[in-house]
Protein backbone atom coordinates (compact mmCIF):
# COMPACT_ATOMS: atom_id res chain seq x y z
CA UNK A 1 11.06 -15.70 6.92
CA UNK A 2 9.77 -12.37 8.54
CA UNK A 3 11.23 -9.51 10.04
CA UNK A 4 9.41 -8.11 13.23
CA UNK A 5 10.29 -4.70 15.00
CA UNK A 6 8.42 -4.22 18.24
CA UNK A 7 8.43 -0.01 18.62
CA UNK A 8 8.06 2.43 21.32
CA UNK A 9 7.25 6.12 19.68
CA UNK A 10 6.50 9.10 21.89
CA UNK A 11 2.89 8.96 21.03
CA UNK A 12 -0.04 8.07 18.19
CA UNK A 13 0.38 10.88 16.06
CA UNK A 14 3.99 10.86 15.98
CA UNK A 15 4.28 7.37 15.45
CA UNK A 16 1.48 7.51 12.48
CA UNK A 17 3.11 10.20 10.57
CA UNK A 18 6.57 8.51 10.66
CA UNK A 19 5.16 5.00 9.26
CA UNK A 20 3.88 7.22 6.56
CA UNK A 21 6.41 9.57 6.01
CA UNK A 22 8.47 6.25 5.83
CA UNK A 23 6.36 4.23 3.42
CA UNK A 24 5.47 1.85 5.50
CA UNK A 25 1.84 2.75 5.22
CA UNK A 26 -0.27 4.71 2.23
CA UNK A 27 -3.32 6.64 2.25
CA UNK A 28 -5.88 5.68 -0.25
CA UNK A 29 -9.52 6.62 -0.98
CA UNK A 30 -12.23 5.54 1.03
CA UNK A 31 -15.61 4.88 -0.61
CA UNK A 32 -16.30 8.44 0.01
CA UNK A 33 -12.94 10.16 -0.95
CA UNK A 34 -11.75 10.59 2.51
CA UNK A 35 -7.65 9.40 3.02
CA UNK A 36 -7.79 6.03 4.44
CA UNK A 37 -4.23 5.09 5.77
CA UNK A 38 -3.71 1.32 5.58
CA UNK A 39 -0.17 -0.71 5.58
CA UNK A 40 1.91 -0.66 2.12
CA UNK A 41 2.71 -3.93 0.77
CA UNK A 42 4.78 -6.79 2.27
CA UNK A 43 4.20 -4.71 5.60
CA UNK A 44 1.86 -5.97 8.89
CA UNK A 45 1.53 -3.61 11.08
CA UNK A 46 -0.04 -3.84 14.76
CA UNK A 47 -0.55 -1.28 17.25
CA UNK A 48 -1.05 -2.15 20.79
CA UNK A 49 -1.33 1.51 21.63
CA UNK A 50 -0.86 2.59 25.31
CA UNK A 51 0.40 -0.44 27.10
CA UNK A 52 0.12 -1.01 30.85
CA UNK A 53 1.67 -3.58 33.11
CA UNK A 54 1.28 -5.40 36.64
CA UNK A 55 -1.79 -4.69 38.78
CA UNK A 56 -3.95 -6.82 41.01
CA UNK A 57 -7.58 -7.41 41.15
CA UNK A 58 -9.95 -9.11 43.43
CA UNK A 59 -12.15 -12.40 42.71
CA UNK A 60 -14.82 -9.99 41.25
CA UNK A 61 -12.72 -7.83 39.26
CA UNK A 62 -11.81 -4.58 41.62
CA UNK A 63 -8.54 -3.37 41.11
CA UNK A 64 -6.64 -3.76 44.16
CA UNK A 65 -3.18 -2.48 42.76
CA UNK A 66 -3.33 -0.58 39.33
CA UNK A 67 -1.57 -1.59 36.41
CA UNK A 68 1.52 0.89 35.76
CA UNK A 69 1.36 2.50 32.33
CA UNK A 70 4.11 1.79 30.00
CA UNK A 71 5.21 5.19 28.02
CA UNK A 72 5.08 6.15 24.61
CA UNK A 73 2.78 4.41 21.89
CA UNK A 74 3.74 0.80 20.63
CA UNK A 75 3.36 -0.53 17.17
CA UNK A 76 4.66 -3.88 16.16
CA UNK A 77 5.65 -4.19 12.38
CA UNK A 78 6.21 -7.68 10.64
CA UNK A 79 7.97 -7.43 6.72
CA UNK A 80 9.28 -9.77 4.66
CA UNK A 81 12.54 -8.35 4.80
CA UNK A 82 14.78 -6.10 6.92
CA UNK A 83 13.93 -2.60 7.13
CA UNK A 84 15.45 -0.34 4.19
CA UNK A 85 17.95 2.84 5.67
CA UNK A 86 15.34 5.00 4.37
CA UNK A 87 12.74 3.30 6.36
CA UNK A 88 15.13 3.26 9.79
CA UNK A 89 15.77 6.95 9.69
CA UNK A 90 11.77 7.37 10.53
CA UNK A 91 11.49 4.61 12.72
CA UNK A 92 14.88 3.34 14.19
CA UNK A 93 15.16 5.41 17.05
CA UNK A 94 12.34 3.35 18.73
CA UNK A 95 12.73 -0.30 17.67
CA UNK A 96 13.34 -2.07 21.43
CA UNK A 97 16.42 -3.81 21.49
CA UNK A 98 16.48 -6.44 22.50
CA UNK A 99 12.51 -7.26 21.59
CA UNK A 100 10.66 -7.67 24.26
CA UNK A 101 10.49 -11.29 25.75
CA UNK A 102 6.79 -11.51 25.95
CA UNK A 103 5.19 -9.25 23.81
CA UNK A 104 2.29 -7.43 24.86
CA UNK A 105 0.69 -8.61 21.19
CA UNK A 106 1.94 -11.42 18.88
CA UNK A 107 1.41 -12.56 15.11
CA UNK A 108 -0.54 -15.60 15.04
């Protein structure tokens, strides 16, 4: 059984320091010493980013109606259990509820 949260932070860096901050990722030497931030254990983590929406374009690809831009930055998390309180009071505020229908990205 998994767990997924589908969030909507404010924007990258926000949403990267609270998945730390949380435990929900770790920084770890590179091969050259430099911090490399990768998801902690038991945690999948996904981030679509800046998401956009609709638009319409021609036969050979020219936008006739742009997509609209969805706001904030989106990161989808998958655990093998529930989120801890500890781990909600970085990231609670922007878990979409209800979880989007269609997801913009899903876990194979």
């Amino acid at each position: 059984m998994f767990f997924d949260y589908y969030l909507r932070g404010p924007d990258r860096d926000t949403v990267r320091a609270a998945l730390l901050a949380a435990g929900l990722t770790v920084e770890i030497p590179d091969d050259y010493g430099q911090p490399l931030r990768v998801s902690a254990n038991s945690v999948s983590i996904t981030s679509p980013g800046e998401i956009s929406v609709g638009g319409e374009w021609d036969a050979e690809g020219n936008v006739i109606t742009p997509p609209t831009p969805v706001p904030g930055w989106h990161t989808n998390l998958r655990l093998v259990r529930p989120l801890t309180e500890a781990e909600l009071a970085h990231v609670g505020a922007w878990i979409l509820d209800p979880a989007p229908e269609t997801p913009y990205r899903v876990w194979a």
